[in-house]
N, C-alpha and C. Protein backbone atom coordinates (compact mmCIF):
# COMPACT_ATOMS: atom_id res chain seq x y z
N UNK A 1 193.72 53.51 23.98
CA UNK A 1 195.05 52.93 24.01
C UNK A 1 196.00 53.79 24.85
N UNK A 2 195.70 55.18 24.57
CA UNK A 2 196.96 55.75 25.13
C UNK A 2 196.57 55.62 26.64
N UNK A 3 195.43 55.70 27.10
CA UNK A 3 194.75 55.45 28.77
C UNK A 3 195.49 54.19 29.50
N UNK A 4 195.57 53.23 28.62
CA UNK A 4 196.06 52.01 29.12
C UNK A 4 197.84 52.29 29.09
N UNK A 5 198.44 53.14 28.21
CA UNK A 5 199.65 53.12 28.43
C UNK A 5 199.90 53.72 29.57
N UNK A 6 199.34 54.88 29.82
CA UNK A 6 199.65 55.87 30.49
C UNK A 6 198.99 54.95 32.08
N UNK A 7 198.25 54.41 32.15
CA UNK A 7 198.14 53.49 33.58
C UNK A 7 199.05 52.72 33.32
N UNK A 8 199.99 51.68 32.47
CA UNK A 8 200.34 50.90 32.70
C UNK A 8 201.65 51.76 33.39
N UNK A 9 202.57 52.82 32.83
CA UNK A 9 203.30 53.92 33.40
C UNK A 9 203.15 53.88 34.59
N UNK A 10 202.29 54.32 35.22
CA UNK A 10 202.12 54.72 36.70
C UNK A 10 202.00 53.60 37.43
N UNK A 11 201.12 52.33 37.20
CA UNK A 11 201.63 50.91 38.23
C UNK A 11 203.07 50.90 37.80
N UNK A 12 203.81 50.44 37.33
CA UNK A 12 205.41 50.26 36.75
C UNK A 12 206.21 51.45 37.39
N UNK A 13 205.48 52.72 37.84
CA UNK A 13 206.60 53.57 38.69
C UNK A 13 206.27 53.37 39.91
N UNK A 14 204.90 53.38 40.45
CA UNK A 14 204.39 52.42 41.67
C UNK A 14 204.80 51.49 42.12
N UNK A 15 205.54 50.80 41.29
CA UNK A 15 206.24 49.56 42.02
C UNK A 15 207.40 49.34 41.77
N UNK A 16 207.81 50.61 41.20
CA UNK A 16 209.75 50.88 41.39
C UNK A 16 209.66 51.67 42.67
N UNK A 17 208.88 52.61 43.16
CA UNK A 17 208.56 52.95 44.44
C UNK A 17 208.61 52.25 45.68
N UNK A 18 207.94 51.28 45.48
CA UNK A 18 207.34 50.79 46.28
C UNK A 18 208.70 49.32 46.58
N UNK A 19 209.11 48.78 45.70
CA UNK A 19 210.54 48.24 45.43
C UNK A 19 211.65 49.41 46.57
N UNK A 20 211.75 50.29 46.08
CA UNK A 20 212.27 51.01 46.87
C UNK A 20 212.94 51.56 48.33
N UNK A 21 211.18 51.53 48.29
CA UNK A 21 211.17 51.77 50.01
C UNK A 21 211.49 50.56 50.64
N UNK A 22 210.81 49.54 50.17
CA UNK A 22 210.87 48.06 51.10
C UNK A 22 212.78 47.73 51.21
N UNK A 23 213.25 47.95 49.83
CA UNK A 23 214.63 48.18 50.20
C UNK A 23 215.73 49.26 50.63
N UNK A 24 214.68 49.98 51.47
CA UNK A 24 215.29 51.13 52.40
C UNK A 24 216.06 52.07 51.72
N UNK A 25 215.69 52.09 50.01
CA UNK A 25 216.86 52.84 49.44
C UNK A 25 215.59 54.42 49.25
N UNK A 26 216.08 55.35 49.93
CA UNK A 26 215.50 56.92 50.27
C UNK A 26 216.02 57.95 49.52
N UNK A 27 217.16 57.64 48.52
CA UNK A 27 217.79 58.52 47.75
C UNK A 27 217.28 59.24 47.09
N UNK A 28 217.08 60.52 46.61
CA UNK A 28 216.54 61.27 45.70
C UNK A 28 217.65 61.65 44.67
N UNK A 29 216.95 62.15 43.81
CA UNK A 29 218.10 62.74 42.57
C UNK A 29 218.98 64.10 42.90
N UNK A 30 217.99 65.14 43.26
CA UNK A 30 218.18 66.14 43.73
C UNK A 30 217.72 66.59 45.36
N UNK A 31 218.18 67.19 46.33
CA UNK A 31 217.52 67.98 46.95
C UNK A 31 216.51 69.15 46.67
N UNK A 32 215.30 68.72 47.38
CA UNK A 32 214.31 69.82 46.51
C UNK A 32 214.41 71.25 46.94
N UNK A 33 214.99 71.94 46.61
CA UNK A 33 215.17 73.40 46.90
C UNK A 33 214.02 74.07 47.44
N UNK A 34 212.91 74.02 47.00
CA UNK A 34 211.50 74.86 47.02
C UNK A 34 211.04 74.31 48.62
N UNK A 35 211.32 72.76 49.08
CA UNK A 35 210.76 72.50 50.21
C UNK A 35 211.52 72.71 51.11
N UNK A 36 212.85 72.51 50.82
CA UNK A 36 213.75 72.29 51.93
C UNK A 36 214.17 73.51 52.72
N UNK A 37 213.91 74.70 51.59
CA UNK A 37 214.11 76.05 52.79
C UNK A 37 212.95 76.31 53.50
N UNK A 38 211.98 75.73 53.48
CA UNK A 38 211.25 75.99 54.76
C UNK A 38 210.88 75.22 55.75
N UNK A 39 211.85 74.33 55.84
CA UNK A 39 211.56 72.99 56.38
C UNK A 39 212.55 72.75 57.74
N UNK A 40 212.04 72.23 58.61
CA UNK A 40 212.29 72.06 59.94
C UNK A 40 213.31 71.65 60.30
N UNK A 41 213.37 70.03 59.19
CA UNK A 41 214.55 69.46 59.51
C UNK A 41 215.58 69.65 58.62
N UNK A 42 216.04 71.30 58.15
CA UNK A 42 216.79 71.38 57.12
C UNK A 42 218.05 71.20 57.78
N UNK A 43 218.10 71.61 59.03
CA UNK A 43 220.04 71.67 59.72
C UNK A 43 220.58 70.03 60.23
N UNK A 44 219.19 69.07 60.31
CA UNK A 44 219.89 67.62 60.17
C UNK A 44 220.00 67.16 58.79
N UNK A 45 219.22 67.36 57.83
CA UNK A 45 219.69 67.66 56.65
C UNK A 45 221.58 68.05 56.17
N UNK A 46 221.44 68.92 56.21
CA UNK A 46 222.74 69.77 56.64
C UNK A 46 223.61 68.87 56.73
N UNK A 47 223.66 68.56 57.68
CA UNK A 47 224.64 67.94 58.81
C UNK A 47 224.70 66.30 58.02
N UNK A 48 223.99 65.86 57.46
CA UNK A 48 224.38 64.29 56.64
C UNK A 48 225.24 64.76 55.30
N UNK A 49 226.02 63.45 54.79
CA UNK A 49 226.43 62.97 53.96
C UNK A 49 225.80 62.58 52.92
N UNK A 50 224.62 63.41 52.24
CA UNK A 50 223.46 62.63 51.32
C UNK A 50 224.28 61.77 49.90
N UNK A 51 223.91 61.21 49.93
CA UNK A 51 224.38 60.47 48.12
C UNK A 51 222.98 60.45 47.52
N UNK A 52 222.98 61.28 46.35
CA UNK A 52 221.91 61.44 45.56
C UNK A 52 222.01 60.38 44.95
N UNK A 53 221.02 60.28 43.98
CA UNK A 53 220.64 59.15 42.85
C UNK A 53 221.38 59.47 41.30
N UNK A 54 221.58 59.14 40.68
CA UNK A 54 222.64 59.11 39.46
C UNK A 54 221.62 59.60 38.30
N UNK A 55 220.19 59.07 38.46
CA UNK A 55 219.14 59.48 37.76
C UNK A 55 217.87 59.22 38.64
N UNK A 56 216.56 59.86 37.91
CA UNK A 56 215.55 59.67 38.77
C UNK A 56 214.53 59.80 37.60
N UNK A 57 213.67 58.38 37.04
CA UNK A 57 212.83 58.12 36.09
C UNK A 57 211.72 58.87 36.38
């Protein structure tokens, strides 16, 4: 039982994902700290106006 919950979980965030992207919405909750300092495109980063997400399930 709990196998089937725990898949039914992951299609159901799979396709709030996937919902998502198709509606171009890229928002995250947070900026990820751990990736973003070593990351290439941190100074166009930078340079946007991000609007985070209010929550992130």
């Amino acid at each position: 039982m709990k196998d089937l919950r725990s898949s039914a979980k992951t299609v159901a965030r799979f396709d709030e994902i996937v919902h998502r992207i198709e509606s171009a919405d890229y928002r995250i909750s947070a900026r990820p700290d751990r990736l973003c300092e070593n990351c290439d495109m941190r100074a166009y980063c930078d340079a946007k106006n991000w609007n985070f997400r209010e929550y992130d399930r």
